[in-house]
Structure formats: C-alpha cells, structure tokens
Protein backbone atom coordinates (compact mmCIF):
# COMPACT_ATOMS: atom_id res chain seq x y z
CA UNK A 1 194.77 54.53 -52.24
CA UNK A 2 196.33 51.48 -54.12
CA UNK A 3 197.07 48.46 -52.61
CA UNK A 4 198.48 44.97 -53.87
CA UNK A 5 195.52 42.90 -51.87
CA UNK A 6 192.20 43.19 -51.50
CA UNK A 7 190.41 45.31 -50.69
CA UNK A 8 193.13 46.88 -53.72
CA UNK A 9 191.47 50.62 -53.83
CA UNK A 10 189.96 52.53 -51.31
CA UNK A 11 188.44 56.04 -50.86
CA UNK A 12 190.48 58.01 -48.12
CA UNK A 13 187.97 61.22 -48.70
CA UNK A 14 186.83 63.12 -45.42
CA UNK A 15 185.20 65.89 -44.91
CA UNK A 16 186.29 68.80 -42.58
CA UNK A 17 185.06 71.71 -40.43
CA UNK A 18 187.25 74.29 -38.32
CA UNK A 19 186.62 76.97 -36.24
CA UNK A 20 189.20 78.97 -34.88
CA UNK A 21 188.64 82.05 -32.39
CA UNK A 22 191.33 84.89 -31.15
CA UNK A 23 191.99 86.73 -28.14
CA UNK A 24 194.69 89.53 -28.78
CA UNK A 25 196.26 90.61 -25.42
CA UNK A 26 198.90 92.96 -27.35
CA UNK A 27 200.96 94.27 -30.03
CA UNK A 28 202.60 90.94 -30.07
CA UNK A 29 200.58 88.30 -28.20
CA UNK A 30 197.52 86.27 -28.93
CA UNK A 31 195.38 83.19 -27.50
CA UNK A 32 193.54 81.05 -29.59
CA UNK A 33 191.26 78.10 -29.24
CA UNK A 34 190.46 75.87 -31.89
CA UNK A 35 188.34 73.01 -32.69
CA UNK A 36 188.71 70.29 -35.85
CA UNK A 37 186.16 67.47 -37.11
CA UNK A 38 186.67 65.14 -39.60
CA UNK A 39 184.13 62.24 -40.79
CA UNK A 40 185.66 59.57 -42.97
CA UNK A 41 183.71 58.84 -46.00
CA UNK A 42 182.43 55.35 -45.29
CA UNK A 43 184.19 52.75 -46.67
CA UNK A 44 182.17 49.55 -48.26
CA UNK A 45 184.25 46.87 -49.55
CA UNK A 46 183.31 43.65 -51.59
CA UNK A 47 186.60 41.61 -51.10
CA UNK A 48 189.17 41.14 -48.01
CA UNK A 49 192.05 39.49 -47.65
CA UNK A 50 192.98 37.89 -44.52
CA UNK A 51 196.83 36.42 -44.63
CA UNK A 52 196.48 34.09 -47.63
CA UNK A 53 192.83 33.88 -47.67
CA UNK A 54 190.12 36.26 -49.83
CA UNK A 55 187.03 37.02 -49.15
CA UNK A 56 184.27 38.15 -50.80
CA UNK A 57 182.33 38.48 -54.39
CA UNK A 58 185.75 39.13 -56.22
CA UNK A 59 186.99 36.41 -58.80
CA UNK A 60 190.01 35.98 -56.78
CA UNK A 61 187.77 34.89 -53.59
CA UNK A 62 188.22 31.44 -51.72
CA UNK A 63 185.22 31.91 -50.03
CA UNK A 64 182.01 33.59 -50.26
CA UNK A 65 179.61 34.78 -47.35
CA UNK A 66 176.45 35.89 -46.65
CA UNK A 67 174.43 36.42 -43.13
CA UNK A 68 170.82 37.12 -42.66
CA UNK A 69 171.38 38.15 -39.07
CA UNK A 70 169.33 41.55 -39.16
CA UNK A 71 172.53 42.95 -37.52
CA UNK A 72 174.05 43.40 -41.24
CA UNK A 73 171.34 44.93 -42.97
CA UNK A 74 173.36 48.08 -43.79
CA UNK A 75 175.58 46.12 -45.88
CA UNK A 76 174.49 46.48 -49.57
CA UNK A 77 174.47 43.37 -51.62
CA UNK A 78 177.89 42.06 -52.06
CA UNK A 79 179.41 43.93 -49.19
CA UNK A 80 181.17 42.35 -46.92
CA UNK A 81 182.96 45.05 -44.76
CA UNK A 82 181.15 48.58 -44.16
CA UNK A 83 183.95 50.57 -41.97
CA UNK A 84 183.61 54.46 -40.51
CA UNK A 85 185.86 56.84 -38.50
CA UNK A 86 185.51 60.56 -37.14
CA UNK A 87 187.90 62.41 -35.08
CA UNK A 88 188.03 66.55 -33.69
CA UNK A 89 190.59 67.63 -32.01
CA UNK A 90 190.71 70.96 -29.41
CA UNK A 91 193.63 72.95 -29.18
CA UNK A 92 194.76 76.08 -27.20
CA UNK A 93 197.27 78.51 -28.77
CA UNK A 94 199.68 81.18 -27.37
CA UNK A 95 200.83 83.08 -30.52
CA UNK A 96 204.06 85.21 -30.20
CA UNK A 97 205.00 88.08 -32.86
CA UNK A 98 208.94 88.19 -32.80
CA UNK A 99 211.41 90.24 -34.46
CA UNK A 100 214.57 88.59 -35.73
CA UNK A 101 216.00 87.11 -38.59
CA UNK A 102 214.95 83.51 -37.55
CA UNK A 103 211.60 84.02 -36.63
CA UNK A 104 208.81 85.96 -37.26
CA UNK A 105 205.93 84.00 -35.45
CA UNK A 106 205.98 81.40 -32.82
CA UNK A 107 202.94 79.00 -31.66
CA UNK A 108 202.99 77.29 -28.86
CA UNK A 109 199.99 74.64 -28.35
CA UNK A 110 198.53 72.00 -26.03
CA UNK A 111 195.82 69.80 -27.84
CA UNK A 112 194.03 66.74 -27.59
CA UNK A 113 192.47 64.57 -30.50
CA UNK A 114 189.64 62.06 -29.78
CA UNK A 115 189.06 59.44 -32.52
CA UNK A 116 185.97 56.85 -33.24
CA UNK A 117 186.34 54.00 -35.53
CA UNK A 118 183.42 51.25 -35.94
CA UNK A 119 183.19 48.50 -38.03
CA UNK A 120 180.85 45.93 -39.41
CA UNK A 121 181.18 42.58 -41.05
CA UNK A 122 180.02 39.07 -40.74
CA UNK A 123 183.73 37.96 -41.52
CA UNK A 124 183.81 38.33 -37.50
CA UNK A 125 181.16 34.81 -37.53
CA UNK A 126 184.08 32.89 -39.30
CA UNK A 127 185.86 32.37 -35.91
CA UNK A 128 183.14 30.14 -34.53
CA UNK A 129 181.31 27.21 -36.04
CA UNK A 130 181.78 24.48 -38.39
CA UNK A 131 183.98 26.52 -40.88
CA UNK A 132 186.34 28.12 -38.35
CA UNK A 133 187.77 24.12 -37.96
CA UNK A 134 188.36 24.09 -41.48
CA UNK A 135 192.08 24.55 -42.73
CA UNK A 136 193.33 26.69 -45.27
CA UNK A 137 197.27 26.83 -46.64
CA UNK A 138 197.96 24.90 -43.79
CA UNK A 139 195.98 27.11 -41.08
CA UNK A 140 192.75 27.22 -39.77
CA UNK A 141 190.14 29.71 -40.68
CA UNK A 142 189.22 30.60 -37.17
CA UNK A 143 193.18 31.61 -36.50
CA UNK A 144 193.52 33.28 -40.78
CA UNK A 145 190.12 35.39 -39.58
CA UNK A 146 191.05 36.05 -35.77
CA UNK A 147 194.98 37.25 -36.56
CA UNK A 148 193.59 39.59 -39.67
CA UNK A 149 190.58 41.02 -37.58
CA UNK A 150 193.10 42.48 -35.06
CA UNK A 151 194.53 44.97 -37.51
CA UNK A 152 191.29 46.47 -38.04
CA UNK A 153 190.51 49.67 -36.54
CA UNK A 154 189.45 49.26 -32.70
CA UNK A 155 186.00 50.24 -32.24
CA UNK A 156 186.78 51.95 -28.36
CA UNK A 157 187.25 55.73 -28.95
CA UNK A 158 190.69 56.70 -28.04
CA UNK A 159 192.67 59.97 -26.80
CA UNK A 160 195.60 61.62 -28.61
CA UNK A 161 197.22 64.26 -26.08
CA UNK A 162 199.63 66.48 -28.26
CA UNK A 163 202.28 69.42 -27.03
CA UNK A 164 203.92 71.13 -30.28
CA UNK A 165 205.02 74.74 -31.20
CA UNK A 166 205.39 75.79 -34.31
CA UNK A 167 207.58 78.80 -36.19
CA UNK A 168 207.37 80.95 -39.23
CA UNK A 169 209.47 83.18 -41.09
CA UNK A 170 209.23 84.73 -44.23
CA UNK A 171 212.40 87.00 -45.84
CA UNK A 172 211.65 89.43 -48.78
CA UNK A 173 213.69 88.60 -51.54
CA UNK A 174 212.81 91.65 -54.06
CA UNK A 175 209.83 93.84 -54.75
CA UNK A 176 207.78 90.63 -56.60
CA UNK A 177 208.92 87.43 -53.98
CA UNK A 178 210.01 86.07 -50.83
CA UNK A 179 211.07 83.03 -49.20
CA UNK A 180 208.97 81.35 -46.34
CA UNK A 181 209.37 78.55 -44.56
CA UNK A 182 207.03 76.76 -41.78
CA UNK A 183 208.33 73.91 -39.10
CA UNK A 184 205.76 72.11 -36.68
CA UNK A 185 207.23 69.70 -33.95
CA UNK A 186 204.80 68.00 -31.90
CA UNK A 187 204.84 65.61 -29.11
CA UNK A 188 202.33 62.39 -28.96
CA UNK A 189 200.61 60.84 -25.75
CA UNK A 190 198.51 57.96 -26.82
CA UNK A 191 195.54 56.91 -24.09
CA UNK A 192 193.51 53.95 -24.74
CA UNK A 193 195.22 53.24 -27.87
CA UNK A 194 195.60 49.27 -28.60
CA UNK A 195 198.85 49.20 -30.77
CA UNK A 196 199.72 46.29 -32.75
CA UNK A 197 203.71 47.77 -33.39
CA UNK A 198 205.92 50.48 -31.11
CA UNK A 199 204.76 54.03 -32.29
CA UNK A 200 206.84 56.82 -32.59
CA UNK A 201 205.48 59.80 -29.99
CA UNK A 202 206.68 62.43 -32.00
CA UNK A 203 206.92 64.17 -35.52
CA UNK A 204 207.02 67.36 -37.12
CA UNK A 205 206.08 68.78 -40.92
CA UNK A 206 208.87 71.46 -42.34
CA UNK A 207 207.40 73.58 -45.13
CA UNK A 208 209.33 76.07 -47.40
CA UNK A 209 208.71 77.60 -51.00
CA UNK A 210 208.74 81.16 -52.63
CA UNK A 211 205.57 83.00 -52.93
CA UNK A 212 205.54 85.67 -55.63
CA UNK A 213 203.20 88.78 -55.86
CA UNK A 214 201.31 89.24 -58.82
CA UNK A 215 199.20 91.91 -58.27
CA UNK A 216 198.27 94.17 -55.20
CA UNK A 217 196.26 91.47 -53.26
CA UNK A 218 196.97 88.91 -55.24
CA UNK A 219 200.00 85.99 -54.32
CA UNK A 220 201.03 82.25 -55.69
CA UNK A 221 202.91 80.17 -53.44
CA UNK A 222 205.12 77.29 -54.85
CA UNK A 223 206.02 75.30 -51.69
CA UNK A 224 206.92 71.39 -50.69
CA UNK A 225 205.96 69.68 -46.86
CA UNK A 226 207.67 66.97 -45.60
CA UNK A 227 206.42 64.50 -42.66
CA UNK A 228 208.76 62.99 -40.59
CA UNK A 229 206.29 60.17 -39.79
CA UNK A 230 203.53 60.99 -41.84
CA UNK A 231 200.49 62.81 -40.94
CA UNK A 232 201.05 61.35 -37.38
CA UNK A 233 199.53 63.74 -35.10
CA UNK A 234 198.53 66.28 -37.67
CA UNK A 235 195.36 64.55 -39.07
CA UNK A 236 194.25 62.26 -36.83
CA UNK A 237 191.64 60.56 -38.80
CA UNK A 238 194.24 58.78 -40.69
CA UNK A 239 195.69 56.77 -37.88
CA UNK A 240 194.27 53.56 -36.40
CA UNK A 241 195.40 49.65 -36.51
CA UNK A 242 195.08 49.18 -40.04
CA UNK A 243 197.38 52.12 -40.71
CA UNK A 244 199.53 52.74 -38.45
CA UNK A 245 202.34 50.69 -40.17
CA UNK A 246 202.66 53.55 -42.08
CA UNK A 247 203.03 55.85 -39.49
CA UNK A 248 207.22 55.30 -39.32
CA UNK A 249 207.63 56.58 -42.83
CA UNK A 250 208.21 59.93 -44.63
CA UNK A 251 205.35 61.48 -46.70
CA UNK A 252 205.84 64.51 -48.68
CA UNK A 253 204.07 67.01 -50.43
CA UNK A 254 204.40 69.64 -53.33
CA UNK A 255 202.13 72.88 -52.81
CA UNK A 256 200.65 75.50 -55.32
CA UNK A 257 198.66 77.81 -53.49
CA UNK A 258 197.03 80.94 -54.93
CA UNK A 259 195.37 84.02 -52.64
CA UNK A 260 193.43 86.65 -53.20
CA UNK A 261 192.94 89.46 -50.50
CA UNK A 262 190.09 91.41 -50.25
C-alpha cells in the first residue's frame, strides 16, 4: 500500500489457512462448520508521522530516537515501530440447494471473528519527560505523540459477531459459457472494539462474470467483486484503528480464475 506520509509503503501480505467440514442431511441440505486464520506479515517501519511531526531515520525526520530499554530489543536498527495482527474466525453454515430461476444455492451463516493486534515502539516514551514539554508547529510533543498513538491498532483482542446469507446462481448461456453471479450480505456486531469514527454494521460483496468451458474439466472465469464498505466483515485482519477510515468506502475487484477438475 501507498501512502502520502510516512510510513509511505507498507506490506499488507498475510498468510491464510481454512478448513471447512460438511454434514449432508439430504438431496438438498447441508451443515457446515468452518474455521479461518490469518497472521499479518509483521510490519517494521523506520519513519512515522504523527500530525505534522516525523519520526524516525528518514531524511524528512524532525526527530530521531533511540531506547536501550531491553523492552525494544526486537526492533532492528533503525526501527522505530514493529506492529503484528492475527485473526480466525468460526462460522456455522446451513446450505440450501434450490430450484428456480433466481437461485440456485442459498447460505445462511452465524460467525464470529476474534482479532489480536500488538504493537511496539518507544515513540510511546515521547509522552513523558523533558521532550514531551517541548512544542512543535505550535503543539506539544506529548499531545502530537498521544493524539497519533490512538489511531494505532488497540492491543486488547476484540470480537466480531457476524449474521449473513449468501446466494448463487449460475444460467447456461450456450454449450461453451454461462453467466454467474454471487451476493453476500452480512450483518456486524462489534464487542470490545474501541472505535475512533461511527462504523457501519453491515456490508455485502456482489460478484458476477461469465465463465467459459474450454475443455471437459477445464473452465476460465472472467468476473468483477464489489464491496460495499470494503472488506468489512469479510477479512477481518484488515480492520483495526489505523484502518478503519477506510472501512466507509467501495473497493472493487476484477477476477480471472482458471479450474481444472480432476
């Protein structure tokens, strides 16, 4: 990700495990249960800025600090902030086969996310001491440190409680393609969450796109996703303080997707 302060590019990689198992009661019923964990890469940054003020080993820094409280030792030379974040998420499924013209497969689901987001930095010492009394455009650097310090993530795990369902549908249009399309509403319950703004408690992700067969079991899918508020409840280790300004925006997504069945 790009951004127009400091720190101006960070790594947004994860890594991701899933595990899904089935219990068919029918012909056209199924439960499922589901478990997801993702682990943020961890993020080490040279340079912050706080309001006006930069900090860090960048040209562009103001100031410049060090601590040899053993606390920090994880911090590689130059580092200032060292920041981490997992989340899973468990989630029960009742999947219904229908037969209409709408819909050919409806979810219903009850889930619940738990996130953990810890941070390090000795930026946090700049609110006591001599050099939190010092001023800087105007403001102290005890009040530049302590207002920029609340958007980072909090380090208390917190709860996401979600109810959604979710429909498919897929209509042949000749022998060699069909059109699909794939809507996901969900509704958001936030518990111990410390907001900073009002967040929405809701969103949903509408996919559609053509999928063409090539060969006997083989299929390419040219499809685009939109978010109604961005990945808000659909990957959870995304969302925290420092991002959740982002969460009241659109994201979308274009999709090329080729299968092979065996």
């Amino acid at each position: 990700m790009k951004r127009d302060t400091y720190p101006k590019s960070l790594s947004l990689n994860a890594k991701s495990d899933y595990l899904e198992l089935f219990y068919i009661t029918g012909d056209y019923h199924a439960y499922s249960i589901s478990y997801k964990n993702q682990i943020a890469d961890t993020q080490r940054i040279r340079c912050y800025t706080l309001g006006s003020l930069t900090i860090g080993s960048c040209e562009d820094a103001s100031i410049n600090i060090s601590n040899s409280n053993p606390k920090y030792d994880s911090l590689n030379d130059g580092e200032i902030f060292l920041i981490d974040g997992n989340s899973s998420d468990v989630r029960i499924n009742s999947i219904y086969a229908l037969d209409n013209n709408y819909v050919n497969e409806l979810t219903i689901y009850l889930s619940q996310g738990t996130s953990k987001f810890d941070w390090l930095s000795p930026i946090e010492t700049l609110t006591t001491g001599f050099i939190s009394n010092l001023t800087y455009g105007g403001e102290t650097i005890k009040n530049i440190v302590s207002n920029g310090l609340r958007n980072m993530p909090q380090k208390d795990k917190f709860l996401i409680n979600k109810f959604g369902f979710n429909i498919k549908n897929e209509y042949q249009l000749n022998q060699f393609s069909s059109y699909f399309y794939d809507l996901d509403f969900v509704y958001l319950n936030f518990d111990g969450y410390e907001a900073n703004q009002s967040i929405k408690n809701y969103n949903y992700k509408f996919t559609s796109g053509i999928k063409f067969y090539l060969y006997e079991n083989l299929s390419l899918s040219l499809s685009s996703t939109i978010y109604k508020n961005n990945l808000l409840g659909f990957e959870d280790i995304t969302f925290n303080q420092r991002s959740e300004h982002h969460f009241d925006k659109e994201f979308g997504l274009l999709n090329i997707n080729l299968r092979y069945f065996f």
